[in-house]
Protein backbone atom coordinates (compact mmCIF):
# COMPACT_ATOMS: atom_id res chain seq x y z
CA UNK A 1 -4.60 -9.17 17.76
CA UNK A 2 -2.22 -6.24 17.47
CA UNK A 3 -0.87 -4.90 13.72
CA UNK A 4 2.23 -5.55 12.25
CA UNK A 5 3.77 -2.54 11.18
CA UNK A 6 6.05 -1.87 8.10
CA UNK A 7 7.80 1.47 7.11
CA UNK A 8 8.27 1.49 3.32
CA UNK A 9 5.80 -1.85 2.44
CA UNK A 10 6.25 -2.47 -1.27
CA UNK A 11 4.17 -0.60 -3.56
CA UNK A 12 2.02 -3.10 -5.30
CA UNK A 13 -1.61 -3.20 -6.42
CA UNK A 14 -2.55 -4.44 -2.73
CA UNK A 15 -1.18 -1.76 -0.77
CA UNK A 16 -2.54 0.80 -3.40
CA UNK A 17 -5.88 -0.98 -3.44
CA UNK A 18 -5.53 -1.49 0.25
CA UNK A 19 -4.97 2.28 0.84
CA UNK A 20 -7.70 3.69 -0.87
CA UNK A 21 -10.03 1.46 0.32
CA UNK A 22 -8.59 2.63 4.26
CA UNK A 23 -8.68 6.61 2.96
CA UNK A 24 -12.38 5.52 2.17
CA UNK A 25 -13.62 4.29 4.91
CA UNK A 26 -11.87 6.59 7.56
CA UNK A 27 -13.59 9.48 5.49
CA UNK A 28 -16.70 8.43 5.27
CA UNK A 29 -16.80 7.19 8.59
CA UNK A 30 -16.15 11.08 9.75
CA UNK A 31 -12.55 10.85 10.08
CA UNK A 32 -10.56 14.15 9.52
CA UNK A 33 -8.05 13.13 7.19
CA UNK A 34 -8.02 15.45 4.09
CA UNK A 35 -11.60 15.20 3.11
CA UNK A 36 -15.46 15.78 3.28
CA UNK A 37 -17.87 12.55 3.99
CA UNK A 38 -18.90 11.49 1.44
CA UNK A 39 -15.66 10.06 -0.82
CA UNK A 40 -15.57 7.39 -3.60
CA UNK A 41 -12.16 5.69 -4.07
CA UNK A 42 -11.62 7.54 -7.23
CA UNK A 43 -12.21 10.97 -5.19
CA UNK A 44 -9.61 9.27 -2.83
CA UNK A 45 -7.15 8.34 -5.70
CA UNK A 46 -5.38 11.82 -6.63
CA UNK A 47 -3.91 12.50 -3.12
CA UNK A 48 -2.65 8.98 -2.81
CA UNK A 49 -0.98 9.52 -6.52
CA UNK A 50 0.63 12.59 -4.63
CA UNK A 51 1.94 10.98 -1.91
CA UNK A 52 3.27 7.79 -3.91
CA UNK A 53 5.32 10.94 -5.84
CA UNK A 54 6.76 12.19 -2.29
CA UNK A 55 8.19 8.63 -1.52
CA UNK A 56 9.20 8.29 -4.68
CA UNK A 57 11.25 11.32 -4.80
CA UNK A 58 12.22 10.32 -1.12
CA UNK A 59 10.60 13.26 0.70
CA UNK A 60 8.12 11.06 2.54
CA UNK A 61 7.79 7.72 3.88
CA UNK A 62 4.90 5.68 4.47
CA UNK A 63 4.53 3.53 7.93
CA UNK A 64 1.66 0.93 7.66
CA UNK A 65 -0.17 -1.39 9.76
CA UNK A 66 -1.45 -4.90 8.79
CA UNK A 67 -3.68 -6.56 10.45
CA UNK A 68 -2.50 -10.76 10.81
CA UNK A 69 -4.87 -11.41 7.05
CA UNK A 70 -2.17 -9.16 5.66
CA UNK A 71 -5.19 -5.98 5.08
CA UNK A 72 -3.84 -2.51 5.67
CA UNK A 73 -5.72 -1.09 8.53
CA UNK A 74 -3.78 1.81 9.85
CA UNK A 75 -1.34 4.58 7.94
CA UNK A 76 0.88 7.50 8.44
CA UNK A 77 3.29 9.25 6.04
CA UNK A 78 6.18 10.49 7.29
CA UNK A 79 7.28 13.51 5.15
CA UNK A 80 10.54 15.27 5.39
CA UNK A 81 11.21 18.98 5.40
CA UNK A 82 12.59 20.85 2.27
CA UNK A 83 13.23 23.78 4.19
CA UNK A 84 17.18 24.10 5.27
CA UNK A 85 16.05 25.64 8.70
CA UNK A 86 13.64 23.14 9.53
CA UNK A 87 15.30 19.81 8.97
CA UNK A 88 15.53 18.81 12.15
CA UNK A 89 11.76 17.79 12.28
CA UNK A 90 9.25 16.14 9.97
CA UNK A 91 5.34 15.92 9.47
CA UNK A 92 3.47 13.27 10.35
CA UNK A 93 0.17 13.41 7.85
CA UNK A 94 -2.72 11.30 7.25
CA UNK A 95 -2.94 9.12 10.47
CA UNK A 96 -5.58 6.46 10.22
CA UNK A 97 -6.83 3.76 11.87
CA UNK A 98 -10.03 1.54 9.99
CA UNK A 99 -12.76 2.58 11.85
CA UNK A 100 -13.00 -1.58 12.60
CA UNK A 101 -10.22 -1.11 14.61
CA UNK A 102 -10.91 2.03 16.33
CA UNK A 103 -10.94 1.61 20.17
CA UNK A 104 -8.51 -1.01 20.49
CA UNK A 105 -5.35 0.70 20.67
CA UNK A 106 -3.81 0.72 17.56
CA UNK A 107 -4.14 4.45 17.40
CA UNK A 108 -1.43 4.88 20.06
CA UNK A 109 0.57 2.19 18.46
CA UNK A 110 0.65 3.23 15.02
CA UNK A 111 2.11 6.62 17.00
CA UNK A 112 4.23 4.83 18.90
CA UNK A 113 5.48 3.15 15.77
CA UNK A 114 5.85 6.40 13.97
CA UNK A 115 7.85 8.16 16.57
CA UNK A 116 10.05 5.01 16.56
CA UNK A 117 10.62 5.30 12.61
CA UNK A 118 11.59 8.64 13.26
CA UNK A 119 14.10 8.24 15.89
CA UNK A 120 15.49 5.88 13.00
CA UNK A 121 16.16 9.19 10.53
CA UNK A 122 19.70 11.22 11.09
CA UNK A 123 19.14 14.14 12.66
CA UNK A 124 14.91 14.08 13.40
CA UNK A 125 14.23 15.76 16.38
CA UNK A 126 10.67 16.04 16.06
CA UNK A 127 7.64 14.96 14.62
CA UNK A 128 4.75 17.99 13.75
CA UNK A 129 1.26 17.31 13.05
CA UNK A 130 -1.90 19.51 12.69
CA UNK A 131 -5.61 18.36 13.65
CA UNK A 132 -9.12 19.13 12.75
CA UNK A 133 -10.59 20.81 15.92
CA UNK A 134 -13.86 19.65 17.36
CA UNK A 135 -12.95 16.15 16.92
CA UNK A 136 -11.32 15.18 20.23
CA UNK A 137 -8.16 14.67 18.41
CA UNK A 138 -6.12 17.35 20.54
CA UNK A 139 -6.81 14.86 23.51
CA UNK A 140 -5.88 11.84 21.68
CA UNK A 141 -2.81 12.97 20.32
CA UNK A 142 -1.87 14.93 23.85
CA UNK A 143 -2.87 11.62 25.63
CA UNK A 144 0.23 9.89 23.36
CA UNK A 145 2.61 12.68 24.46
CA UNK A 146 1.86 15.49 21.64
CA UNK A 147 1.61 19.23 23.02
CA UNK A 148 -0.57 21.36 21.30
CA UNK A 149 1.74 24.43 19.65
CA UNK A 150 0.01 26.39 17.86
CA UNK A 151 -3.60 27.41 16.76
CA UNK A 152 -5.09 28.88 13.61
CA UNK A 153 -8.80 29.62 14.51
CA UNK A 154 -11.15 28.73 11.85
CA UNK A 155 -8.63 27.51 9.19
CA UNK A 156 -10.60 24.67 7.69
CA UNK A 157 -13.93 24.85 6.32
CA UNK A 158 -15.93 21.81 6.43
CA UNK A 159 -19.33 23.14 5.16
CA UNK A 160 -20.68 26.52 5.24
CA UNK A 161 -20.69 27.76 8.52
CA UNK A 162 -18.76 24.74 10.13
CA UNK A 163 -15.49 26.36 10.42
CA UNK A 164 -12.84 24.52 13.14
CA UNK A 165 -9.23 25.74 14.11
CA UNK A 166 -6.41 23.72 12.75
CA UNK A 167 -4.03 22.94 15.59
CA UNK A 168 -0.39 22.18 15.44
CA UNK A 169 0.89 19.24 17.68
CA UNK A 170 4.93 18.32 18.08
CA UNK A 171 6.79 15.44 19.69
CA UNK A 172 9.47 15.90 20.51
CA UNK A 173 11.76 12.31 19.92
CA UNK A 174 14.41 13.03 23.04
C-alpha cells in the first residue's frame, strides 16, 4: 500500500510522537540520519525541537509520509537557504523511511514527493543533500536522479577509527 504524503502535517502530539519514534528506529536500525546506534527518544528529542523552530520561523518545511493507519513512516525537511547568493536551491535533510518499509519503494517516492514540493517554492532550482559514505546511499540517491557534487573525505566520525566522506548530492528541478 503506498504512503500518503503531506507537506506541512499539523504539529500535534501524534506527529511529534510519531517522529521521534521514526528518528528512533531509523537510527538504531543503522540509518545515517544525524546519529550513532544506539538512541533513546529523549536523545532523539533536541534535534526535532530544532527543526520544529526552523518551520516555525519558516526556514524549513517538513514533507511526511503516512502509511493508510495514519503512522508516520517516512520524513524529509525541506530547509531554505539564508544565504542571498544561494536562494535558488534548498537542503533536503533527514530523509527516512521506517526500516518496515524499507525495500518497497517508498524511498524513491518520498524523493519524488520532495522534488515535487520543491518545484512548488518560487524560484527553487535545486534541491542539495549530503550522505554518509559507506552506506550505499550515493547509489540510491544517484539511482533517483541525484549527481554526486562534491566530496569531503573523512568528514564524519562515527567511532574511533570509522571515519567516512560526507558527499554532496543536487537535483536539479528543470
Amino acid at each position: 500500500m503506498p504512503l500518503t504524503f503531506t507537506l506541512d502535517p499539523a504539529v500535534d502530539r501524534s506527529l511529534r510522537d510519531g517522529l521521534l519514534d521514526l528518528w528512533t528506529d531509523v537510527t538504531n536500525a543503522g540509518g545515517a540520519v544525524g546519529f550513532v546506534p544506539p538512541v533513546t527518544r529523549e536523545s532523539v528529542r533536541p534535534e526535532l525541537l530544532k527543526q520544529f523552530a526552523a518551520m516555525a520561523e519558516g526556514r524549513s518545511r517538513l514533507l511526511a509520509g503516512f502509511d493508510q493507519g495514519g503512522r508516520v513512516c517516512a520524513t524529509a525537511f525541506l530547509t531554505f537557504n539564508t544565504h542571498r547568493l544561494m536562494g535558488h536551491w534548498l537542503w533536503l535533510y533527514t530523509v527516512m523511511v521506517h526500516p518496515r518499509h524499507q525495500g518497497k519503494g517508498y524511498g524513491r517516492d518520498l524523493l519524488a514527493a520532495a522534488a515535487d514540493a520543491a518545484r512548488g517554492f518560487e524560484g527553487i532550482e535545486a534541491i542539495r543533500l549530503t550522505c554518509r559514505s559507506g552506506m550505499g546511499l550515493e547509489r540510491f540517491y544517484g539511482s533517483c536522479g541525484y549527481k554526486e557534487v562534491g566530496r569531503i573525505p573523512d568528514a564524519i566520525r562515527v567511532a574511533p577509527g570509522d571515519d567516512r566522506d560526507d558527499v554532496i548530492m543536487l537535483l536539479p528541478l528543470h
